[in-house]
N, C-alpha and C. Protein backbone atom coordinates (compact mmCIF):
# COMPACT_ATOMS: atom_id res chain seq x y z
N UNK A 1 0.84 -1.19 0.00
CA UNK A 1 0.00 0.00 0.00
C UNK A 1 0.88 1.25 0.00
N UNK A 2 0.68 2.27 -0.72
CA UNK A 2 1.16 3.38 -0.78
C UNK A 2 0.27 4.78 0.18
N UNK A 3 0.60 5.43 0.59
CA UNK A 3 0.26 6.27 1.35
C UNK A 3 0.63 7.22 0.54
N UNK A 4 -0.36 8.56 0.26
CA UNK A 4 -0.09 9.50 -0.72
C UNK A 4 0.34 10.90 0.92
N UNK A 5 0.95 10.94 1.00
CA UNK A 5 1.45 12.06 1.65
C UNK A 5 1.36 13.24 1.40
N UNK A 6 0.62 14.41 1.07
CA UNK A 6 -0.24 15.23 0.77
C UNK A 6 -0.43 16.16 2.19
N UNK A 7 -0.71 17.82 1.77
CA UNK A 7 -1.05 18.42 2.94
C UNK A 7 -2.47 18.34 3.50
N UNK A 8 -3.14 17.75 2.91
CA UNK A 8 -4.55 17.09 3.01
C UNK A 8 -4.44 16.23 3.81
N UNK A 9 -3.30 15.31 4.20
CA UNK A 9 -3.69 14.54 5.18
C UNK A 9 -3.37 14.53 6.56
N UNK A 10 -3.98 13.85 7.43
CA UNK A 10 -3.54 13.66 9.09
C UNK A 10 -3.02 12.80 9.19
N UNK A 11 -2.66 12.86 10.35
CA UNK A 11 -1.78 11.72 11.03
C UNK A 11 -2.78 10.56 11.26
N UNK A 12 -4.10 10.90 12.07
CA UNK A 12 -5.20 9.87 11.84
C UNK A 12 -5.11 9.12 11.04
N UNK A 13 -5.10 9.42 10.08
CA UNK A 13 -5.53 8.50 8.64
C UNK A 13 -4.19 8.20 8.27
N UNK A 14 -3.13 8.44 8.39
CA UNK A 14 -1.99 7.83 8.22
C UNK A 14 -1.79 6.49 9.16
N UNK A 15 -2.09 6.26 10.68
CA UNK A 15 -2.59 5.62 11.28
C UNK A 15 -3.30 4.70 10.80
N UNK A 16 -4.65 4.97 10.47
CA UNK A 16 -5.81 3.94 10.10
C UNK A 16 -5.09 3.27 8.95
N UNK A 17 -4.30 3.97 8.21
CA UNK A 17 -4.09 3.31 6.89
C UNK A 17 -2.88 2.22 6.77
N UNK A 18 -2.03 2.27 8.04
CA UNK A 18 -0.81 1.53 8.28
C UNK A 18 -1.57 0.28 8.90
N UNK A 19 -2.62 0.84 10.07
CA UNK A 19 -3.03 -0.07 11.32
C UNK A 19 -3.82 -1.54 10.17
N UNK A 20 -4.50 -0.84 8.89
CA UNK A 20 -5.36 -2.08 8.30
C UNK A 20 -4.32 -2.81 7.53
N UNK A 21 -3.46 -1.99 7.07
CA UNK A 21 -2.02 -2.75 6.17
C UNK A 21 -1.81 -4.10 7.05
N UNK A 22 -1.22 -3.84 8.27
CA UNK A 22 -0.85 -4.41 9.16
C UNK A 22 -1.89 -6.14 9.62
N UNK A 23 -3.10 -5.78 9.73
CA UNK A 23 -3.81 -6.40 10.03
C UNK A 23 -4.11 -7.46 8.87
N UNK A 24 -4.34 -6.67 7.98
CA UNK A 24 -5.01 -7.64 6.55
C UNK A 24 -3.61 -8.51 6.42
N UNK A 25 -2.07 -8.27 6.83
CA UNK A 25 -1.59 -9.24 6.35
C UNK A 25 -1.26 -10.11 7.70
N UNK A 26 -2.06 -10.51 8.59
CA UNK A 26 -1.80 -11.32 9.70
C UNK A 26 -1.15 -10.77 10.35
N UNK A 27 -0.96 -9.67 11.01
CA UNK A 27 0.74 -9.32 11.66
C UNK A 27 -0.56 -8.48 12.78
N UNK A 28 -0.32 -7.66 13.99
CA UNK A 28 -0.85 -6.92 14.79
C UNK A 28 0.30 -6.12 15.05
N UNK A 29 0.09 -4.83 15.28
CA UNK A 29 0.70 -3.66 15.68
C UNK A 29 1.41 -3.77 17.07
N UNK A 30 2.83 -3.42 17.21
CA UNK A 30 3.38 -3.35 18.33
C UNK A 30 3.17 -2.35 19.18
N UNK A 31 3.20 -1.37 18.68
CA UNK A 31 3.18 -0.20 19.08
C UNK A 31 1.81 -0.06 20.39
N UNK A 32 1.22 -0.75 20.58
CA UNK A 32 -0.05 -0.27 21.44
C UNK A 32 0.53 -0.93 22.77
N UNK A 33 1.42 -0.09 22.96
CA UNK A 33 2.09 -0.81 24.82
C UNK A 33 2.08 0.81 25.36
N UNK A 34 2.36 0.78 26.64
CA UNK A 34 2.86 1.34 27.83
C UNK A 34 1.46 2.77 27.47
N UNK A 35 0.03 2.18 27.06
CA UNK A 35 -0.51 3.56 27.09
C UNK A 35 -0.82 3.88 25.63
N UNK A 36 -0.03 4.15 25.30
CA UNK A 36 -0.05 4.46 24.07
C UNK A 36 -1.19 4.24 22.99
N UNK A 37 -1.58 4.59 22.36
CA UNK A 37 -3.08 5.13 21.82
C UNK A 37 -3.10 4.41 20.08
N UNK A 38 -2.10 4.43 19.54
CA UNK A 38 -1.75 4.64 17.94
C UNK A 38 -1.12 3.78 17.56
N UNK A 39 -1.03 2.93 16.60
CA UNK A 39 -0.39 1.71 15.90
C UNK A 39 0.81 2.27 15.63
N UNK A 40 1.10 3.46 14.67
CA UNK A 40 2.62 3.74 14.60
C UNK A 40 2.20 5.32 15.20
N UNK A 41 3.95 5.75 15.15
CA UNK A 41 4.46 6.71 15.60
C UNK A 41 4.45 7.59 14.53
N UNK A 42 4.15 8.86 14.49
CA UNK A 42 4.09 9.62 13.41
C UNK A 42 4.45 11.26 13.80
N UNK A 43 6.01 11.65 13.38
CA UNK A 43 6.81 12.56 13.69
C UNK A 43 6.33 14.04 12.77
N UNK A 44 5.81 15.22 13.24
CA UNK A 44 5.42 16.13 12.43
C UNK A 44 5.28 17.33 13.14
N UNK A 45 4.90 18.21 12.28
CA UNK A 45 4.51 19.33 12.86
C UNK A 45 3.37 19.55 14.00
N UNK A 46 2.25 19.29 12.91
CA UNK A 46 0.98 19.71 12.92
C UNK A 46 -0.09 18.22 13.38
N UNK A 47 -0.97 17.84 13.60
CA UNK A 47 -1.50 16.59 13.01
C UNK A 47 -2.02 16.75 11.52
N UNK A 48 -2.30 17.55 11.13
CA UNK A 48 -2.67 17.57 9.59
C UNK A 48 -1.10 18.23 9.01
N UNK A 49 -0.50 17.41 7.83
CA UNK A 49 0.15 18.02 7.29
C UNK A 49 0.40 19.02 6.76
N UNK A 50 1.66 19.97 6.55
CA UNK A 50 1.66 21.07 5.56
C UNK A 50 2.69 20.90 4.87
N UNK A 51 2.38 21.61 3.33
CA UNK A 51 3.02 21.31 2.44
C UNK A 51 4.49 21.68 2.83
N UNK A 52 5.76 21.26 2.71
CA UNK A 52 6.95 21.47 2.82
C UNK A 52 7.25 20.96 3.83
N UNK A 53 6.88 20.16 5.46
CA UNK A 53 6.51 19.17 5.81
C UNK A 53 7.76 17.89 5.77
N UNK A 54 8.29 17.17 6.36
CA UNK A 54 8.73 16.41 6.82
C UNK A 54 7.99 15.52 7.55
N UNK A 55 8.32 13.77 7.57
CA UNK A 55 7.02 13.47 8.56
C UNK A 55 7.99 11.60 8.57
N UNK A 56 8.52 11.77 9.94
CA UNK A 56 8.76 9.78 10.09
C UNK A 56 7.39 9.56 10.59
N UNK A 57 7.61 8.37 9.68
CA UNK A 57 6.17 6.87 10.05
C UNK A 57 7.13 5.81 10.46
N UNK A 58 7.14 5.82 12.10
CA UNK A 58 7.69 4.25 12.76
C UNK A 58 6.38 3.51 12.93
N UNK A 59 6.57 2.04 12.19
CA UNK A 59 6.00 0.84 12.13
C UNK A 59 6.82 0.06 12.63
N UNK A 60 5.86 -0.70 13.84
CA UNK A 60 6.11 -1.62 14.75
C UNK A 60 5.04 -2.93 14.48
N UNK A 61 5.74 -4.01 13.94
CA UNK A 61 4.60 -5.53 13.81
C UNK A 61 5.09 -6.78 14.56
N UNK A 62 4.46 -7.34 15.14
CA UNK A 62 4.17 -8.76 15.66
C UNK A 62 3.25 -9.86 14.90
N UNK A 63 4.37 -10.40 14.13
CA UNK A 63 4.18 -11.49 13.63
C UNK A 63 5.01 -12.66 13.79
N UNK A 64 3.85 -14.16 14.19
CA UNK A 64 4.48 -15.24 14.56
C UNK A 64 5.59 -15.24 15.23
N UNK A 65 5.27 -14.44 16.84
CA UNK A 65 6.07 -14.75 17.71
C UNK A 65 7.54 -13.31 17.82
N UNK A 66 7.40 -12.83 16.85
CA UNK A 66 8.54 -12.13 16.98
C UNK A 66 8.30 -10.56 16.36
N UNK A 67 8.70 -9.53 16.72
CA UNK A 67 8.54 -8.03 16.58
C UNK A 67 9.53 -7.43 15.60
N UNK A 68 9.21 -6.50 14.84
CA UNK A 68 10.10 -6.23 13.89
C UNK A 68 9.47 -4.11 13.96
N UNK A 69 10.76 -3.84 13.57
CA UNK A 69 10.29 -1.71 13.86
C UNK A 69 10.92 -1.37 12.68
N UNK A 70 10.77 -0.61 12.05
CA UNK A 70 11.21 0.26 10.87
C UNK A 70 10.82 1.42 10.80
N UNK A 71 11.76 2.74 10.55
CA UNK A 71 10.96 4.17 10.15
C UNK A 71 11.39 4.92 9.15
N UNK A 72 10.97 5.64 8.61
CA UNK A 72 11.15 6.44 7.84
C UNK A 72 10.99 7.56 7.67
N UNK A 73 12.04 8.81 7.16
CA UNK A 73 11.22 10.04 6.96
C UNK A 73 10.98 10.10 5.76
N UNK A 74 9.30 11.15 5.30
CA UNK A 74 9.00 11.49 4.16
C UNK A 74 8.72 12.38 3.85
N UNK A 75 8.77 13.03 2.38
CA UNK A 75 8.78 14.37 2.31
C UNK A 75 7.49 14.54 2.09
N UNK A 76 6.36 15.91 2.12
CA UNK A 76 5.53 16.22 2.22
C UNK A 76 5.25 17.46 1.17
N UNK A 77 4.88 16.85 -0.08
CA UNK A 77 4.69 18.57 -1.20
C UNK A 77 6.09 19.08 -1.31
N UNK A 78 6.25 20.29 -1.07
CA UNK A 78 7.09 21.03 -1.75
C UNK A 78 8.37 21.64 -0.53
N UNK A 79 9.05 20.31 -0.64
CA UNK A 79 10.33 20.08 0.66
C UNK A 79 11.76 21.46 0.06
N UNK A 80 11.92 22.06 0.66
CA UNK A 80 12.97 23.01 0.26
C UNK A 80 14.67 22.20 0.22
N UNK A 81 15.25 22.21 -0.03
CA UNK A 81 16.54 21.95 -0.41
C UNK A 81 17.84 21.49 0.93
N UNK A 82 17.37 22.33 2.02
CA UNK A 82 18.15 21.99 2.77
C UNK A 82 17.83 20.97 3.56
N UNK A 83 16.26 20.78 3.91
CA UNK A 83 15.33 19.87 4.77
C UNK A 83 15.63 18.43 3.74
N UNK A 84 15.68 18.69 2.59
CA UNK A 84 15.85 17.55 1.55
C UNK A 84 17.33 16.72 2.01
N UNK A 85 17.74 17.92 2.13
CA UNK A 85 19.31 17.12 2.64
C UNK A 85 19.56 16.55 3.76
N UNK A 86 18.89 17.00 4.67
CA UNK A 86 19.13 16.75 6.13
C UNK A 86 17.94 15.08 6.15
N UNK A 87 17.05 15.32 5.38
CA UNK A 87 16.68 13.43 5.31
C UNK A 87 17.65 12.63 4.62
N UNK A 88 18.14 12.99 3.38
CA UNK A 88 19.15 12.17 2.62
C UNK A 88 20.22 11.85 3.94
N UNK A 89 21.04 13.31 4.37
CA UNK A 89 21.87 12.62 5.31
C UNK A 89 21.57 11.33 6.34
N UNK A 90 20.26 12.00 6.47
CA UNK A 90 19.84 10.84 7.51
C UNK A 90 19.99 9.45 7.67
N UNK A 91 19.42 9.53 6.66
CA UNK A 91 19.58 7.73 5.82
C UNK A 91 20.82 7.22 5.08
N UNK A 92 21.50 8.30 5.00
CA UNK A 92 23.06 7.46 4.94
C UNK A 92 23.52 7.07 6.25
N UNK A 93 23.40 7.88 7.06
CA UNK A 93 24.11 7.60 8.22
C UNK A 93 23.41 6.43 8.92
N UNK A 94 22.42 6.06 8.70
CA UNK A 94 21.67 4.77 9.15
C UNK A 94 22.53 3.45 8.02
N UNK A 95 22.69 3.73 6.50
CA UNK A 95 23.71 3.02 6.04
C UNK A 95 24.88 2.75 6.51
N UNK A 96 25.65 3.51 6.50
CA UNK A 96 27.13 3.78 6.94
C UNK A 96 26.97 3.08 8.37
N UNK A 97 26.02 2.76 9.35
CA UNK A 97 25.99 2.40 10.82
C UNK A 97 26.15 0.86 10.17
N UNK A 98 24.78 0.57 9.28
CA UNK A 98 24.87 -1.01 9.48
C UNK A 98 26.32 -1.58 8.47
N UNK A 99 26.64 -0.90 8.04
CA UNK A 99 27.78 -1.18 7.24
C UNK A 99 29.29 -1.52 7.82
N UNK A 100 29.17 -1.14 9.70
CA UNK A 100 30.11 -1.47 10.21
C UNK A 100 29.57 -2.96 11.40
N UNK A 101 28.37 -3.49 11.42
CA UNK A 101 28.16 -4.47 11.85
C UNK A 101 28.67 -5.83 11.77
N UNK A 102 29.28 -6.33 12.13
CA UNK A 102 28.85 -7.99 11.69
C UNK A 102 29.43 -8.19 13.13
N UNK A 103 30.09 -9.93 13.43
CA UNK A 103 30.28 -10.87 14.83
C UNK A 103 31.51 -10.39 15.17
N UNK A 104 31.43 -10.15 16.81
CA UNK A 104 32.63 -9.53 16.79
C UNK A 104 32.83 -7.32 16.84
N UNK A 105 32.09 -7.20 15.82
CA UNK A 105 32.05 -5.72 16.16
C UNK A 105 31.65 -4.76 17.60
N UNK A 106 32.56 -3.69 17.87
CA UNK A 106 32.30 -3.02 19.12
C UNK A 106 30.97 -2.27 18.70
N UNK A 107 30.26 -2.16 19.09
CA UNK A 107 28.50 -1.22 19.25
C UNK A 107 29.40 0.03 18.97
N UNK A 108 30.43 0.41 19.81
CA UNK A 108 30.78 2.43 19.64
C UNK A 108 30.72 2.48 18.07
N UNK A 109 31.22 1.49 17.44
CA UNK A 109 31.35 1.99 16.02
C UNK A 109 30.15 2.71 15.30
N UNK A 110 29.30 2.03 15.64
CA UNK A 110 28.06 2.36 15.45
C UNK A 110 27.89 4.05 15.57
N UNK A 111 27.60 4.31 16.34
CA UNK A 111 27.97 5.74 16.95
C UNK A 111 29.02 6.47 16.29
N UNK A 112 30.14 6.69 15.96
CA UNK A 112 31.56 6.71 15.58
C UNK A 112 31.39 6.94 14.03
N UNK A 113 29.99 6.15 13.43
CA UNK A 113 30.01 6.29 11.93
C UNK A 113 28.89 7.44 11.76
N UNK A 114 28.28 7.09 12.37
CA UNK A 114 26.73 7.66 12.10
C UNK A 114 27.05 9.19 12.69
N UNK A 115 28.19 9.80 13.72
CA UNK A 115 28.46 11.28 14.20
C UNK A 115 29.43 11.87 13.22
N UNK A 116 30.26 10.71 12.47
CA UNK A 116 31.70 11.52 11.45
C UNK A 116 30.45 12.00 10.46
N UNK A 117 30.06 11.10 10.08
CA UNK A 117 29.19 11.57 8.50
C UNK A 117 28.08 12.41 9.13
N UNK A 118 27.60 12.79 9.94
CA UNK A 118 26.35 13.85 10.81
C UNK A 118 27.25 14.79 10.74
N UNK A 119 28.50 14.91 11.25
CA UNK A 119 29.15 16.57 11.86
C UNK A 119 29.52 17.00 10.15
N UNK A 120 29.74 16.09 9.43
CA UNK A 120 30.51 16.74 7.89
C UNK A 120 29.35 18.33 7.15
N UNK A 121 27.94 17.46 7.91
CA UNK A 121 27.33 18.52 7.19
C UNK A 121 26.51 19.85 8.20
N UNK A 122 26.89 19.48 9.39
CA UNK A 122 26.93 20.22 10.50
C UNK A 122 25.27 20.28 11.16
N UNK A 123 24.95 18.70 11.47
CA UNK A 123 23.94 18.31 11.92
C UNK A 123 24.03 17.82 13.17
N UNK A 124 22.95 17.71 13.95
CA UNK A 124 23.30 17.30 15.39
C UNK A 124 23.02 15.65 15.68
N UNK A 125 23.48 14.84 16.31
CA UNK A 125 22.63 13.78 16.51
C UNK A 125 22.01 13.53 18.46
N UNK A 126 20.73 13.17 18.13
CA UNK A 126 19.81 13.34 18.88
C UNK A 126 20.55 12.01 19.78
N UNK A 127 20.71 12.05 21.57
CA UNK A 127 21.26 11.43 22.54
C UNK A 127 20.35 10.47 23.29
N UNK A 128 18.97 11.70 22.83
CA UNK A 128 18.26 10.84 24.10
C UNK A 128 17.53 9.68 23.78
N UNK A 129 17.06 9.39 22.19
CA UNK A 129 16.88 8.27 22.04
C UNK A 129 17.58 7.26 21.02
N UNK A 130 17.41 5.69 21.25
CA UNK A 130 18.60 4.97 21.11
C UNK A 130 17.79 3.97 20.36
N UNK A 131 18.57 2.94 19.76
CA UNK A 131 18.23 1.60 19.48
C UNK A 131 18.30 0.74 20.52
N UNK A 132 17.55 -0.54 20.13
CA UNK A 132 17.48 -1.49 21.27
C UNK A 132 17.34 -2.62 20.65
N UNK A 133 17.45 -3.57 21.22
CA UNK A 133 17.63 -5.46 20.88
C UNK A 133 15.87 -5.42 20.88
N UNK A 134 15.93 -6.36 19.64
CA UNK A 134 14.26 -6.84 19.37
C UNK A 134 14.02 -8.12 19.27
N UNK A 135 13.08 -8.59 18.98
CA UNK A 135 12.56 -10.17 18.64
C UNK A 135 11.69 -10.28 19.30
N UNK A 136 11.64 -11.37 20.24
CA UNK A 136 10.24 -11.76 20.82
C UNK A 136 9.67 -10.94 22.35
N UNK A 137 10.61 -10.50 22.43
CA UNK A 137 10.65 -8.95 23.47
C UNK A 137 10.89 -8.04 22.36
N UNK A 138 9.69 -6.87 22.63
CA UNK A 138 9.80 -5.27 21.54
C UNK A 138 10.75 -4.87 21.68
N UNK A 139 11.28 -4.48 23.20
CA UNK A 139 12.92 -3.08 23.76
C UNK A 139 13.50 -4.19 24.78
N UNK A 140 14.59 -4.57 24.31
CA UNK A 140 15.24 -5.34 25.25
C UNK A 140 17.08 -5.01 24.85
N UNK A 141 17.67 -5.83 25.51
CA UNK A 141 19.43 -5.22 25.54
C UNK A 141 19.66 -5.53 24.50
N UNK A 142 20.87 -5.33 23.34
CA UNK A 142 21.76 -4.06 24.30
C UNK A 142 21.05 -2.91 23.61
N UNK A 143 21.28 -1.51 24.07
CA UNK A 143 20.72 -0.53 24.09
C UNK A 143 22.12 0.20 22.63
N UNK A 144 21.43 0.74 21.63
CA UNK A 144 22.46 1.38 21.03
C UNK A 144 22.38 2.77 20.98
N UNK A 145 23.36 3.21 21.19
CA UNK A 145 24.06 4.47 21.13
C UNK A 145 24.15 5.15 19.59
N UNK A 146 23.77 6.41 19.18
CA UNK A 146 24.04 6.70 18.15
C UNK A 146 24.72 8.00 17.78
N UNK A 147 25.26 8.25 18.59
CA UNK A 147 26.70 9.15 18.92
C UNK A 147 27.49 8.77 19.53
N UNK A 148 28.93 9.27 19.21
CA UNK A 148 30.32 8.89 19.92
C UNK A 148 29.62 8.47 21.13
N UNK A 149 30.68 7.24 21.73
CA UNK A 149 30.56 6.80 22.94
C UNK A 149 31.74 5.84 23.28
N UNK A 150 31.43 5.26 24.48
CA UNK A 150 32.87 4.76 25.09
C UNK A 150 31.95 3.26 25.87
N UNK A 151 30.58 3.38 25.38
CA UNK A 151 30.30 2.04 25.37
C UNK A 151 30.90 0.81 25.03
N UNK A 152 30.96 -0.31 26.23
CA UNK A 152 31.31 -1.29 26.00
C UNK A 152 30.87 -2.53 25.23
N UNK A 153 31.22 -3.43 25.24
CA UNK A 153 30.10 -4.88 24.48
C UNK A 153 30.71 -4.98 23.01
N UNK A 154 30.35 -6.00 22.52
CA UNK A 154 30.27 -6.23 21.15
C UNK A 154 29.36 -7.13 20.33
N UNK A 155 29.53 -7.03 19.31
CA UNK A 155 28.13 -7.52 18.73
C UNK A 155 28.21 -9.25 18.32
N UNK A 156 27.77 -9.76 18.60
CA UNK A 156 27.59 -11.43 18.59
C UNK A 156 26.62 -12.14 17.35
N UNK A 157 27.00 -12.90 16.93
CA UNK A 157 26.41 -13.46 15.89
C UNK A 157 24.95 -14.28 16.49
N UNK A 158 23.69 -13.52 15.28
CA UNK A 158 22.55 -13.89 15.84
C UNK A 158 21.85 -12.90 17.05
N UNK A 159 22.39 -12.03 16.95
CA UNK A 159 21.75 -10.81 17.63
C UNK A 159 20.92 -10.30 16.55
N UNK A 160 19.89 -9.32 17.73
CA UNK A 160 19.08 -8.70 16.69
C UNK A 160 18.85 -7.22 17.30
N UNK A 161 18.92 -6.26 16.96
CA UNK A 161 18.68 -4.77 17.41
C UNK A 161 18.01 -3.62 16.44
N UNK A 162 17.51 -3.03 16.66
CA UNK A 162 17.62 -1.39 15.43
C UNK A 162 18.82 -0.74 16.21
N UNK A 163 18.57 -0.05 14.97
CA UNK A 163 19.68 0.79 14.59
C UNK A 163 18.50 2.19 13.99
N UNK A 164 18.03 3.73 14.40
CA UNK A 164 17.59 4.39 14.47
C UNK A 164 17.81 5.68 14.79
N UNK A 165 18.32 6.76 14.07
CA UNK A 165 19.58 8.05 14.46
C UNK A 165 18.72 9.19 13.65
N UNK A 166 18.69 9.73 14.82
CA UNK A 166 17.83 11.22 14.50
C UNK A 166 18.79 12.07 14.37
N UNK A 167 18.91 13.07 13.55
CA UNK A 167 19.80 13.86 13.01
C UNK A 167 18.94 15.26 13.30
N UNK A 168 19.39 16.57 13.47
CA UNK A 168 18.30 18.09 13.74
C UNK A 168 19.91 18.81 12.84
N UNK A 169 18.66 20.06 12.38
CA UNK A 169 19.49 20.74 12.41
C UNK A 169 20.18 22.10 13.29
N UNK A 170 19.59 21.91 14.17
CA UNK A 170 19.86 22.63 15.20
C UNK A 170 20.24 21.91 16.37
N UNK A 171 19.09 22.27 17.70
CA UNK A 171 19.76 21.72 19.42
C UNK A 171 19.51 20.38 18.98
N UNK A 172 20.15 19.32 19.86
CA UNK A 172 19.68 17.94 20.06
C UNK A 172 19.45 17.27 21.18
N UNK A 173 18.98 19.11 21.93
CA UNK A 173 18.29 18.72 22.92
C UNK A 173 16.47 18.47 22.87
N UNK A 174 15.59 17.44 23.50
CA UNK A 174 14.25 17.37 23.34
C UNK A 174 13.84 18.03 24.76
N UNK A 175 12.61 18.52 24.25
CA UNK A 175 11.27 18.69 25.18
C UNK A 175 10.21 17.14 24.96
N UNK A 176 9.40 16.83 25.73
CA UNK A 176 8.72 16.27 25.82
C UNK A 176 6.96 17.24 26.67
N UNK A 177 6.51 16.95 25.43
CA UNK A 177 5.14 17.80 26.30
C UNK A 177 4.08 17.00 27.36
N UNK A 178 3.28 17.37 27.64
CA UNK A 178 2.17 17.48 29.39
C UNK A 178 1.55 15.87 28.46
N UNK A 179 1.55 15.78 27.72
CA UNK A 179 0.67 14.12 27.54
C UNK A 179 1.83 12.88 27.40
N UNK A 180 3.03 13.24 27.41
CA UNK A 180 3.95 12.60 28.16
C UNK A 180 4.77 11.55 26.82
N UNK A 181 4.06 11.91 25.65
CA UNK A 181 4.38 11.27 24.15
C UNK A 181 5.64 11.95 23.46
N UNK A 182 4.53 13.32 23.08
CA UNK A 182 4.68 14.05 22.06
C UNK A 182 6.44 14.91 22.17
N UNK A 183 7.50 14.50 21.70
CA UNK A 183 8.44 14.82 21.91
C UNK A 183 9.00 15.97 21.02
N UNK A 184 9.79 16.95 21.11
CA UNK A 184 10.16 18.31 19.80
C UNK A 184 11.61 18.14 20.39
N UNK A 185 12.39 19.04 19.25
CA UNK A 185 13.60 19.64 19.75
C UNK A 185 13.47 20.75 20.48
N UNK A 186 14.31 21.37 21.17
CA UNK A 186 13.97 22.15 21.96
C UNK A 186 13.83 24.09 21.55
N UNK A 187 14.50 24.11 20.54
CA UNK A 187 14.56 25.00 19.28
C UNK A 187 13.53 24.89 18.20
N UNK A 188 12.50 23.62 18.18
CA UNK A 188 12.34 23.79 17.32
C UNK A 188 12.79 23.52 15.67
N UNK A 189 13.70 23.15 15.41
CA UNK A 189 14.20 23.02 14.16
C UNK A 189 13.67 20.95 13.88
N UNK A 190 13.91 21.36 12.65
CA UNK A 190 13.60 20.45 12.03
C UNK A 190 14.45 19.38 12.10
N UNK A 191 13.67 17.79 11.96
CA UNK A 191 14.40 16.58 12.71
C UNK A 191 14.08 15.52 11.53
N UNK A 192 15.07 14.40 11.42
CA UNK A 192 14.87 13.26 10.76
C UNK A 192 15.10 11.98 11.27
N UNK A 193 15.01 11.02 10.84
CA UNK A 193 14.85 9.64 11.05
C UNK A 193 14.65 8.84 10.37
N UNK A 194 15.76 7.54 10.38
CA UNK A 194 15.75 6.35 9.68
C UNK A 194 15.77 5.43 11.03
N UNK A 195 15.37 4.03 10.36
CA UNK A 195 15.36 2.91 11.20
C UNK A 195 15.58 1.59 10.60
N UNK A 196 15.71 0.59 10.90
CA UNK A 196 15.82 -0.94 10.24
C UNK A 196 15.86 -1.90 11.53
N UNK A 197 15.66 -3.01 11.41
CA UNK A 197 15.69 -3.70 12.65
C UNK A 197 16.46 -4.56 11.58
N UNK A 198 18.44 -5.13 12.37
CA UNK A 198 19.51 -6.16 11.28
C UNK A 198 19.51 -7.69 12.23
N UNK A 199 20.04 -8.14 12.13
CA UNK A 199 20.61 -9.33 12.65
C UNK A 199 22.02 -9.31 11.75
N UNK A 200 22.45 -9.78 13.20
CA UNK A 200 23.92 -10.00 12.88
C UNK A 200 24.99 -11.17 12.64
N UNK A 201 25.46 -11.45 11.65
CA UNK A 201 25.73 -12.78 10.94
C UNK A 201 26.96 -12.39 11.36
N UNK A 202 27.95 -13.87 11.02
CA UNK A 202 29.25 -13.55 11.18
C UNK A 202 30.31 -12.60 10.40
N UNK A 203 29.89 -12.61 8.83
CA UNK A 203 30.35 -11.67 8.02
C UNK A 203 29.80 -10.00 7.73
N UNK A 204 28.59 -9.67 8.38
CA UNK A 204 28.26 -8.31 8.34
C UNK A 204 27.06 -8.52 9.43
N UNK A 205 25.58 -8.12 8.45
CA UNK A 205 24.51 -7.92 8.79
C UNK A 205 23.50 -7.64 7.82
N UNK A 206 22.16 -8.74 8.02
CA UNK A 206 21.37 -8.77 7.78
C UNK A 206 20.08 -7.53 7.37
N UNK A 207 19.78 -7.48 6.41
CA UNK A 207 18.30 -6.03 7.01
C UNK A 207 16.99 -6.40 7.05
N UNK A 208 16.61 -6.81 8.10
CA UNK A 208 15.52 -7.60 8.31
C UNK A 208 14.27 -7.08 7.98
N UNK A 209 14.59 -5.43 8.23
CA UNK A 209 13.05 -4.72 7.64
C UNK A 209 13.45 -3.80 6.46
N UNK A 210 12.18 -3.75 5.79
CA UNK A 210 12.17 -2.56 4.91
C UNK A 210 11.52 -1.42 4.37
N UNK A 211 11.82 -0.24 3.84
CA UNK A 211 10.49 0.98 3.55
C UNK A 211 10.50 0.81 2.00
């Protein structure tokens, strides 16, 4: 199913339209834990879109026993040039992360790839939220880091985690508002996001999900 992304639409119906995807193919939505109201996560301004607009859709499914997350940002009408870039970067640097995976790898790298290629174009990466180990538990260890770090561990063959790095172009500090969800930068400026949930083989890594 394609989702026409348009300033005509809401987040509602971006919702309804993932939540039946989801359903019609046997799978149920992860996303409805701790409270939470909405099948996926949907990153934006407004709840109704506006044209020029940026907008991640994280999809979370449970099928046969095991959980899988993926996100994406998308552009919305008539995206200006620099906002265009700051998603492209985005999603390299979610490349460039899984590109240093396989058995055996330290997690910092992770971090280490995804901040060299973020600072080149003088973007921030967001601290406070991370990747995490998935499968038959949604958020479980190890927790990944997606800026420099001095984290320990390494990555083991047959692991499974996302990998998920928000890039701003400004603070990368968040607010979180009074309904205890809805998260912004603290400036204000505009934010992106990629995601994949890999498994990790002995020679690299797997990409288990896709947009």
């Amino acid at each position: 199913m394609v989702i026409q992304l348009d300033p005509s639409i809401t987040t509602n119906e971006i919702d309804k339209a993932v939540r039946n995807m989801i359903i019609e193919a046997g799978a149920y939505p992860s996303l409805g834990y701790g409270g939470f109201l909405k099948s996926v996560c949907t990153s934006v301004n407004v709840r109704q879109l506006q044209n020029g607009d940026i907008v991640n859709i994280d999809v979370t499914v449970f099928l046969n026993g095991y959980h899988g997350d993926t996100s994406k940002t998308f552009l919305c009408g008539d995206v200006n040039e620099p906002v265009k870039r700051l998603v492209k970067v985005t999603e390299e640097c979610l490349e460039r992360a899984i590109s240093v995976c396989k058995d055996g790898a330290t997690f910092k790298k992770i971090g280490k790839r995804i901040s060299e290629h973020a600072e080149k174009f003088g973007y921030g990466v967001v601290e406070r939220f991370v990747g995490h180990g998935i499968g038959t538990v949604f958020h479980s260890e190890p927790l990944i880091l997606h800026h420099r770090n001095d984290k320990s561990g390494r990555m083991v063959e047959g692991q499974t985690f996302t990998i998920e790095p928000i890039l701003t172009m400004g603070s990368i500090e968040c607010v979180t508002w009074d309904d205890g969800w809805t998260t912004v930068t603290a400036d204000g400026g505009r934010a992106a996001q990629f995601e994949h949930t890999i498994l990790i083989t002995r020679t690299g890594a797997e990409i288990l999900t896709k947009f």
